[in-house]
C-alpha atoms as a PDB file:
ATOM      1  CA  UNK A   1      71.757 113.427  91.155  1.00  0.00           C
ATOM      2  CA  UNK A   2      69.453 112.160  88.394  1.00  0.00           C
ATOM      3  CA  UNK A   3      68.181 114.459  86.056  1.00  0.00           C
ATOM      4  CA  UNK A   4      64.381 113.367  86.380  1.00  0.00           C
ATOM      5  CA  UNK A   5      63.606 113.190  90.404  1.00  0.00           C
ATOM      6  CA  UNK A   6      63.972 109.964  91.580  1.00  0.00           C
ATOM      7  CA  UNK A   7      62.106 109.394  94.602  1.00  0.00           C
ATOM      8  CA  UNK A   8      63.191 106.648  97.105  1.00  0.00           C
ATOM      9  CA  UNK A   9      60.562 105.546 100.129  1.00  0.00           C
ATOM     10  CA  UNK A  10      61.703 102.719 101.686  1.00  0.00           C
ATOM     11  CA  UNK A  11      59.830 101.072 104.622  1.00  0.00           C
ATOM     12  CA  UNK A  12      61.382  98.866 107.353  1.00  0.00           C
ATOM     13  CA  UNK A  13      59.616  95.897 109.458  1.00  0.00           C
ATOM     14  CA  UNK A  14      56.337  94.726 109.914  1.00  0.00           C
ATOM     15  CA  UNK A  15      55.030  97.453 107.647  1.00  0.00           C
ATOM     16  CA  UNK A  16      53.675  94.556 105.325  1.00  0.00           C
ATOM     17  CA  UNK A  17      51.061  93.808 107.705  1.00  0.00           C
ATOM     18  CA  UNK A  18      49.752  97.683 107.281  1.00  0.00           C
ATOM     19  CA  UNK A  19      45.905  97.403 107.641  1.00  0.00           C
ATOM     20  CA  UNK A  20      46.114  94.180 109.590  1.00  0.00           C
ATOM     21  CA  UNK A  21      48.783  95.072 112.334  1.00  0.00           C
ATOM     22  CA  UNK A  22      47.444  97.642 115.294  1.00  0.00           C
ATOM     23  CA  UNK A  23      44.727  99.444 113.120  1.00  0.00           C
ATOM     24  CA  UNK A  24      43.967 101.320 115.722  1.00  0.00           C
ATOM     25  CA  UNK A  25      47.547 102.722 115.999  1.00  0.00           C
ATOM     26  CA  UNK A  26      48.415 102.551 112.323  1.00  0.00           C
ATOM     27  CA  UNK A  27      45.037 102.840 110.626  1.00  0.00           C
ATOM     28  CA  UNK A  28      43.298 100.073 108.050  1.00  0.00           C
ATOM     29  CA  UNK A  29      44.958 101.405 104.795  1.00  0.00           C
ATOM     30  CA  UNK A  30      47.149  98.299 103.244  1.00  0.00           C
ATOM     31  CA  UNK A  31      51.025  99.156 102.217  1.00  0.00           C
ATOM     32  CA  UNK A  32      49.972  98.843  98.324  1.00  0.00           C
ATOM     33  CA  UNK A  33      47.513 102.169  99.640  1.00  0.00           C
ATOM     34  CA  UNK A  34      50.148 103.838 101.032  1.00  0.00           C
ATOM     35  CA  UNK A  35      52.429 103.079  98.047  1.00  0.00           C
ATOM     36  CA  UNK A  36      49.676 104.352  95.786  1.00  0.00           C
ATOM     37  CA  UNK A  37      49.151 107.751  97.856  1.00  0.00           C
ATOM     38  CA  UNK A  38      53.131 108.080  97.397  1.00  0.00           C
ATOM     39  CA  UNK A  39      53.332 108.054  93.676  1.00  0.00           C
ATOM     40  CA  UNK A  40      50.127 109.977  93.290  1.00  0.00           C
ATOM     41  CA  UNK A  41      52.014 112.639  95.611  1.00  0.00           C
ATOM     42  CA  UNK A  42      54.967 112.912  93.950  1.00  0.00           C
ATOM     43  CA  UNK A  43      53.482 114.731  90.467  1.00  0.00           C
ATOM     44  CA  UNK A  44      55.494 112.899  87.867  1.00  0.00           C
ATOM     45  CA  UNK A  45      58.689 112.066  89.970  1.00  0.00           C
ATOM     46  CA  UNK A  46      59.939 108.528  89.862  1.00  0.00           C
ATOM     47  CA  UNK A  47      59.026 106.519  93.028  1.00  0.00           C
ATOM     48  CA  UNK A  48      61.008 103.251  93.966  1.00  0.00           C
ATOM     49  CA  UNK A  49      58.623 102.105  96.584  1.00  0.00           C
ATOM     50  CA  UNK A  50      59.738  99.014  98.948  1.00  0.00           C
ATOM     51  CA  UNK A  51      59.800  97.243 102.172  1.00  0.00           C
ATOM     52  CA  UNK A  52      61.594  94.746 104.106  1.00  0.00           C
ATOM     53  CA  UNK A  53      61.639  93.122 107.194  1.00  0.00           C
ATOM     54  CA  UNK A  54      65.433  92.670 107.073  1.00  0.00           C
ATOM     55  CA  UNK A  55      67.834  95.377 108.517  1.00  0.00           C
ATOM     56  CA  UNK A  56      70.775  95.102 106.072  1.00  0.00           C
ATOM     57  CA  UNK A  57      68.713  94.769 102.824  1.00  0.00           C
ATOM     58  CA  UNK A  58      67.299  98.339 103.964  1.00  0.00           C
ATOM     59  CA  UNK A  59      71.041  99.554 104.143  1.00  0.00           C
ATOM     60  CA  UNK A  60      71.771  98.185 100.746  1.00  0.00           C
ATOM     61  CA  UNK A  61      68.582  99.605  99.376  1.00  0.00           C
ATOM     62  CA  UNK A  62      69.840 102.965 100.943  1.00  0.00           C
ATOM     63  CA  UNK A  63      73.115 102.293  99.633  1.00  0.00           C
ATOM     64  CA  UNK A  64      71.613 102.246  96.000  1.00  0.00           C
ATOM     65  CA  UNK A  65      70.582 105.297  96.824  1.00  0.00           C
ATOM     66  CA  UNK A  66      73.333 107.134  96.880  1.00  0.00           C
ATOM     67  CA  UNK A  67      73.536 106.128  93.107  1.00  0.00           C
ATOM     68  CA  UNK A  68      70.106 106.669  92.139  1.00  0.00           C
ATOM     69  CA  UNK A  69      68.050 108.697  94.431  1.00  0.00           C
ATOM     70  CA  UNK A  70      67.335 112.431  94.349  1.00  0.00           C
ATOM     71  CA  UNK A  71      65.677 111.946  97.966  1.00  0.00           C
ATOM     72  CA  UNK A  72      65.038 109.253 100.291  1.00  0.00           C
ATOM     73  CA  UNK A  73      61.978 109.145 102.886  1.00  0.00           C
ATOM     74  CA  UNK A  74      62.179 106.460 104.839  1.00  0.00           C
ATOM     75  CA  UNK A  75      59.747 104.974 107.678  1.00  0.00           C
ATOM     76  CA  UNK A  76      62.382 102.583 109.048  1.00  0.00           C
ATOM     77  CA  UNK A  77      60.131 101.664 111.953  1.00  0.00           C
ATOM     78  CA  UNK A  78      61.836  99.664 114.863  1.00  0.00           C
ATOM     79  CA  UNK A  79      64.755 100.005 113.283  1.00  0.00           C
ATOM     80  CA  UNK A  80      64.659 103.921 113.582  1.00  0.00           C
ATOM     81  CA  UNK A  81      64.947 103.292 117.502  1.00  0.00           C
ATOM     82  CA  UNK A  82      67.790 100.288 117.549  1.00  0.00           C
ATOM     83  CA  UNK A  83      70.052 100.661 114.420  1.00  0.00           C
ATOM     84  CA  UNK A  84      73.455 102.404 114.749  1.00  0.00           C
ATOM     85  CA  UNK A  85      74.070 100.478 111.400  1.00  0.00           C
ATOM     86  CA  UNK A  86      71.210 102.112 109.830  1.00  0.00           C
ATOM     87  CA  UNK A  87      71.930 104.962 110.767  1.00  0.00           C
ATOM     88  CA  UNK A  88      75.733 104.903 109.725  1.00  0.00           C
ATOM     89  CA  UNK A  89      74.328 103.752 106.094  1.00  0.00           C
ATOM     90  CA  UNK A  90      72.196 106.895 105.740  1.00  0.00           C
ATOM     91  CA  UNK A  91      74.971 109.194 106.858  1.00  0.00           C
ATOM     92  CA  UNK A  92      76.571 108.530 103.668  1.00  0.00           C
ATOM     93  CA  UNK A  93      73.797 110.064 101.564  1.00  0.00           C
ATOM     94  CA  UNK A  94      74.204 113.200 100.238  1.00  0.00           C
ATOM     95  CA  UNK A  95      70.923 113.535  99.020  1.00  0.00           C
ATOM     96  CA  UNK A  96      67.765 114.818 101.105  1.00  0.00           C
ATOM     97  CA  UNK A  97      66.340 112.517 103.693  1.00  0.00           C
ATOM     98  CA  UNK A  98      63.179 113.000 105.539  1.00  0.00           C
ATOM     99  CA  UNK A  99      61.898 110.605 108.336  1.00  0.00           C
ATOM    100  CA  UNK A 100      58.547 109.107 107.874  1.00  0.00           C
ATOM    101  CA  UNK A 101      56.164 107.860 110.599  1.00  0.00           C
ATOM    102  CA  UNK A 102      52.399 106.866 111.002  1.00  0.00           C
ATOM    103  CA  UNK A 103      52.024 107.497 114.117  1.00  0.00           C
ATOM    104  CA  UNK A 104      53.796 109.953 116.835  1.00  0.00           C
ATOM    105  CA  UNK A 105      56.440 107.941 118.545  1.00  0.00           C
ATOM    106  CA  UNK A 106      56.954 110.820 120.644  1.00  0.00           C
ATOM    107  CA  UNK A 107      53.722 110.089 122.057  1.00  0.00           C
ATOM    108  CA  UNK A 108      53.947 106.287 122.510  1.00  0.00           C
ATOM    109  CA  UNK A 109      56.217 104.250 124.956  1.00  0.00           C
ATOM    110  CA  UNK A 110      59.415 105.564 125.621  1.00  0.00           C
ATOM    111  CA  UNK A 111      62.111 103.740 124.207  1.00  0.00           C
ATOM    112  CA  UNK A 112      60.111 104.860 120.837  1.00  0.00           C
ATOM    113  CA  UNK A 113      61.062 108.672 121.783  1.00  0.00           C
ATOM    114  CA  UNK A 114      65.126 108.244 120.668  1.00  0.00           C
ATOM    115  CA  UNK A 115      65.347 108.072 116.283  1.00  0.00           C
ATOM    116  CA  UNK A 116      68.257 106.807 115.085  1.00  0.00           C
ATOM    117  CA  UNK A 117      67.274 108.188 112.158  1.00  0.00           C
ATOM    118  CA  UNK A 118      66.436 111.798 113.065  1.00  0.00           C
ATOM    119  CA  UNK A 119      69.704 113.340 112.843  1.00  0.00           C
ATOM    120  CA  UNK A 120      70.744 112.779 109.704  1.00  0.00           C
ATOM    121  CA  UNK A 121      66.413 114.045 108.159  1.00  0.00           C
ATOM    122  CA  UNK A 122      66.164 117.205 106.888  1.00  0.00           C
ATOM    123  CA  UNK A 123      62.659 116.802 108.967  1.00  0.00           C
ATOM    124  CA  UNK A 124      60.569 114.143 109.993  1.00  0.00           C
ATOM    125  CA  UNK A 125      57.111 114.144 109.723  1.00  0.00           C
ATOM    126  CA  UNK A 126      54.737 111.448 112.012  1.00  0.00           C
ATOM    127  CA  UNK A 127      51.738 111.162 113.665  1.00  0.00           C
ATOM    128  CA  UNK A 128      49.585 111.395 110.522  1.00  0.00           C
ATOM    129  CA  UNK A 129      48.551 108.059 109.552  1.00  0.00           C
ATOM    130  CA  UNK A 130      48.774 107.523 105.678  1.00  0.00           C
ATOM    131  CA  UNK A 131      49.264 111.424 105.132  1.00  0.00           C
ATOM    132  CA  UNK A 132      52.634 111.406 106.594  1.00  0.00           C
ATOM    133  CA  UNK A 133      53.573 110.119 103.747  1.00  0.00           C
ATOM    134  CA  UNK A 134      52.226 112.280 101.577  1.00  0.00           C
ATOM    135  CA  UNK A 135      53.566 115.326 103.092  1.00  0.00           C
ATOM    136  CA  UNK A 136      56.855 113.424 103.263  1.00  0.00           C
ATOM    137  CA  UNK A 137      57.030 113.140  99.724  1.00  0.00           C
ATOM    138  CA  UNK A 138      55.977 116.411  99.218  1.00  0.00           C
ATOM    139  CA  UNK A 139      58.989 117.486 101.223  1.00  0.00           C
ATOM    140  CA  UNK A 140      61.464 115.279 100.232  1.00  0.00           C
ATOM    141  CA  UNK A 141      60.917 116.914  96.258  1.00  0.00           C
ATOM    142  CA  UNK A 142      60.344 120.215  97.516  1.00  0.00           C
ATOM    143  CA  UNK A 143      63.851 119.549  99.045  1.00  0.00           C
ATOM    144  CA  UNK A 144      65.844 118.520  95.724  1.00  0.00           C
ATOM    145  CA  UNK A 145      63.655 121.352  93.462  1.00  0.00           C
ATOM    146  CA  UNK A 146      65.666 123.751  96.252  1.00  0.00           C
ATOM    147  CA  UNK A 147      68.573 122.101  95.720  1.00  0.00           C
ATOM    148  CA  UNK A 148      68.640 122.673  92.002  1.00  0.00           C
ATOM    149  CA  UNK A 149      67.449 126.170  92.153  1.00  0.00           C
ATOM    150  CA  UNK A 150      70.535 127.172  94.424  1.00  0.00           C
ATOM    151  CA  UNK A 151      72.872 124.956  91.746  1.00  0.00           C
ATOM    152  CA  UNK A 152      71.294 126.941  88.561  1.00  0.00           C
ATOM    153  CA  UNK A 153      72.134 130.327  90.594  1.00  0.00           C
ATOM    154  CA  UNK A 154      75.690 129.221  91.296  1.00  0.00           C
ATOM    155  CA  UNK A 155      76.365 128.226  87.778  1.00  0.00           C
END
């Protein structure tokens, strides 16, 4: 794990068109203003910020990861409900992951209710517009800052 917190958020499809796409689902606020609530959030830590409309660049960006990340939060949108792949990718992290989502896809059309993703989070947090992400971060960092305390005590 990196000594300084390195904080990766990385966003799957259609997530560019933030502001434009379903506002009244996912709100007005553009990506870069999500992006910009994520590194004010994260108090000094490191934030690789990106997005992709393409499945396997997302699983090599999580692959770097494993490298460089202290945490991961991810809002891998469709792809949370389709991708065994993904979901195989972020089972080899060993570093905290927490599931990101604007809205509450437990409260939207069915075949939105099954995450790939959730069972490899330490949490998931949805439903919030915009602030999911915030307390995502929040919890992802909170997440490695217990992880170090418990190392320290063990040394």
């Amino acid at each position: 794990m990196p000594e300084t917190s390195v904080l990766y958020v990385l966003n799957g499809p259609n997530l560019n068109l933030l502001g434009v796409r379903e506002p009244d689902i996912y709100g007005r606020e553009t990506l870069a203003d999500v992006q910009a609530l994520c590194e004010r959030a994260a108090d000094g830590a490191s934030v690789v910020f990106r997005q992709t409309n393409h499945e396997g660049e997302l699983i090599d960006w999580i692959h770097e990861a494993r490298e460089k990340a202290s945490a991961l939060v991810i809002n891998p949108a469709g792809y949370g409900h389709t991708s065994v792949a993904l979901l195989d990718a972020l089972k080899t992290l060993t570093i905290p992951i927490v599931e990101c989502h604007l809205s509450n896809p437990a409260a939207r059309e069915r075949f939105r209710h099954r995450s790939y993703v959730s069972p490899v989070a330490a949490g998931v947090v949805s439903g919030f517009g915009p602030f999911s992400y915030e307390l995502a971060v929040k919890a992802a960092l909170r997440l490695v800052q217990e992880r170090r305390t418990a190392a320290d005590r063990s040394v």
